[in-house]
Protein backbone atom coordinates (compact mmCIF):
# COMPACT_ATOMS: atom_id res chain seq x y z
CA UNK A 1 48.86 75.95 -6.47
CA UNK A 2 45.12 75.85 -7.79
CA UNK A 3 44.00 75.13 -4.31
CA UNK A 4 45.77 77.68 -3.12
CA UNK A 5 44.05 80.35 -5.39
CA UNK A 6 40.98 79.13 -5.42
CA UNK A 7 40.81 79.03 -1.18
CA UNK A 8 43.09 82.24 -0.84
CA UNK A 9 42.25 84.15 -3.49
CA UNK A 10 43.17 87.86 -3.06
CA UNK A 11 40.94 89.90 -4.53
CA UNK A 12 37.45 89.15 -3.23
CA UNK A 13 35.68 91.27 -4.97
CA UNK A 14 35.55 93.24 -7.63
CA UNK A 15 34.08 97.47 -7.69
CA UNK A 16 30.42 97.83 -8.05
CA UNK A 17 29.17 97.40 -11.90
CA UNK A 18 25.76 98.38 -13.06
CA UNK A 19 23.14 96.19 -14.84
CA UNK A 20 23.16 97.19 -18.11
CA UNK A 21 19.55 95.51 -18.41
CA UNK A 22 17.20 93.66 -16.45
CA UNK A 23 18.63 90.46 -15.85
CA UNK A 24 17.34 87.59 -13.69
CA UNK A 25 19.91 85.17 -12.42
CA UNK A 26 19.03 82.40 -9.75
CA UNK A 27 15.54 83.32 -9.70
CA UNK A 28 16.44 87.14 -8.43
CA UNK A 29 15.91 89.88 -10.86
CA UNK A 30 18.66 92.14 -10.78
CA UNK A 31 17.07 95.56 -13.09
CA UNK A 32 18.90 97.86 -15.26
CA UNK A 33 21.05 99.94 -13.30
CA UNK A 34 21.15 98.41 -10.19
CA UNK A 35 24.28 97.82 -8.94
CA UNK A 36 26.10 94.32 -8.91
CA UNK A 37 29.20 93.27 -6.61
CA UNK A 38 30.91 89.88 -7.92
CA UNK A 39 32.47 88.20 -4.67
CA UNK A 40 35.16 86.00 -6.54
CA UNK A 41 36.36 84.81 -2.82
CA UNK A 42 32.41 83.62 -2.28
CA UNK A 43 32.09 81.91 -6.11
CA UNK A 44 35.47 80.45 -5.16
CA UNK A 45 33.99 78.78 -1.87
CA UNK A 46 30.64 78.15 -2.86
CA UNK A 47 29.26 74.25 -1.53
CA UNK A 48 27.16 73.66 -4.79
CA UNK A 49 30.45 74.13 -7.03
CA UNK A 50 33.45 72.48 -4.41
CA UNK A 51 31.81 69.99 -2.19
CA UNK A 52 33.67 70.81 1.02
CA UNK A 53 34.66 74.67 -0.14
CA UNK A 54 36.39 76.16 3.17
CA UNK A 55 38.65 73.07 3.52
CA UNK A 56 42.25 73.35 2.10
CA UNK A 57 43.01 70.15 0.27
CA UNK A 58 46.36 70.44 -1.60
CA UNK A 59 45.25 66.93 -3.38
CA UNK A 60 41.82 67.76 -4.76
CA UNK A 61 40.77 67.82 -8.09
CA UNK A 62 38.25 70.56 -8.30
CA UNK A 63 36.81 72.57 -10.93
CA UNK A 64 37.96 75.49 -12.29
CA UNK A 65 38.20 78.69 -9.49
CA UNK A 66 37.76 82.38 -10.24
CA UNK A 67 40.91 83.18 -8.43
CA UNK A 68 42.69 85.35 -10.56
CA UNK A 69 39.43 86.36 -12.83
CA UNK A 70 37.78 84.91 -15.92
CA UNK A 71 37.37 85.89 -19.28
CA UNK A 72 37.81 89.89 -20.20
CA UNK A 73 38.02 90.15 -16.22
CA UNK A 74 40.73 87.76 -16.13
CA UNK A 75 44.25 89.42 -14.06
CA UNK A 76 46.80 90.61 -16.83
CA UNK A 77 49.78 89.03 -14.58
CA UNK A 78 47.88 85.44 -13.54
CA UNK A 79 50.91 83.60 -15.36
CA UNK A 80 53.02 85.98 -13.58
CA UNK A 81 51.22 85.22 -10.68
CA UNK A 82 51.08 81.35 -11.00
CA UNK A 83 54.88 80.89 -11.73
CA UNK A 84 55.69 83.45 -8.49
CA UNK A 85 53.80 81.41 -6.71
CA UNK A 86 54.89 78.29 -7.52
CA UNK A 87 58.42 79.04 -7.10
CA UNK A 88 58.29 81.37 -4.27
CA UNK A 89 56.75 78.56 -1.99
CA UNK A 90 58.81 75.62 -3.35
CA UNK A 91 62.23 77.91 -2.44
CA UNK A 92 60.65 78.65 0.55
CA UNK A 93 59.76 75.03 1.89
CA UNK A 94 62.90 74.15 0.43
CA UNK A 95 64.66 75.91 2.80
CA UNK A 96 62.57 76.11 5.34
CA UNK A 97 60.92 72.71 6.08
CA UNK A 98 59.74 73.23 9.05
CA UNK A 99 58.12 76.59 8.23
CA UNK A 100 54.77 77.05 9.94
CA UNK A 101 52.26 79.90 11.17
CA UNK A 102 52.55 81.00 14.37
CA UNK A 103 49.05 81.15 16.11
CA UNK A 104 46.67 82.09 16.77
CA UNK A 105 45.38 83.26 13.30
CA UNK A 106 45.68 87.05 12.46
CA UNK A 107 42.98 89.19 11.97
CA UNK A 108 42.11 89.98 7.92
CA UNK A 109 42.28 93.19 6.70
CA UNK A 110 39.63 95.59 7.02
CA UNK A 111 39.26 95.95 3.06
CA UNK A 112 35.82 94.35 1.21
CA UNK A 113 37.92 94.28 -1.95
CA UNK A 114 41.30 92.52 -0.68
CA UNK A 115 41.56 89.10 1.03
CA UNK A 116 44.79 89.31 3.07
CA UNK A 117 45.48 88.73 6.38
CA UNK A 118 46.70 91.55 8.43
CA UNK A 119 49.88 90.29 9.04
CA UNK A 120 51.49 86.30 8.91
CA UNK A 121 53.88 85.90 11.19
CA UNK A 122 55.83 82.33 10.31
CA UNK A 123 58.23 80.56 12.50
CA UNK A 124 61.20 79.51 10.30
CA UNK A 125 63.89 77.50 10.68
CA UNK A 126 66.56 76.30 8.05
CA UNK A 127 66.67 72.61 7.00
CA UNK A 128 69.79 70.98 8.77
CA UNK A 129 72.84 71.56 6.77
């Protein structure tokens, strides 16, 4: 489930704040009242914090993600969030075993906030009774 937010995360950014103060991070100075766009969807895939970032790997122990925020920016539902999707995709393979995405891929929405595809369309089909 981790993975899953930490690779699929669906905000991927957050509205434009302003430096309150000059501010240097990374060797870039960022001065007072410039404006600042956190990607959580690029901290969440960067190479220097997972290793192997843009691969999906259900089994890997990686460090914590920004997926649903962090500290005062941290989502007011993430339990909510964890435990519906936790058991949302358990029912779901539960019953549908065999579910998988039809391809090819669908295009993402055109939104620089959101990270969602467009549309998923799934093949499903019930486990044998």
């Amino acid at each position: 489930m981790e993975e899953i937010l930490r690779a699929a995360t669906s905000v991927a950014t957050l509205p434009f704040l302003f430096a309150s103060e000059d501010v240097t991070v990374a060797g870039h100075t960022i001065a007072a009242g410039e404006a600042v766009l956190l990607c959580y969807l690029a901290a969440n895939r960067d190479p220097a914090r997972y290793g192997e970032a843009e691969a999906l790997d259900l089994g890997a122990m990686r460090p914590r993600h920004l997926g649903l925020g962090h500290g005062p920016h941290v989502c007011l539902g993430a339990a909510l969030a964890r435990a519906e999707l936790e058991i949302g995709l358990s029912t779901l393979f539960a019953r549908f075993p065999r579910a998988r995405r039809v391809e090819p891929a669908p295009p993402r929405l055109g939104s620089v906030f959101i990270n969602s595809p467009a549309a998923l369309p799934v093949h499903l089909e019930p486990a044998a009774a």
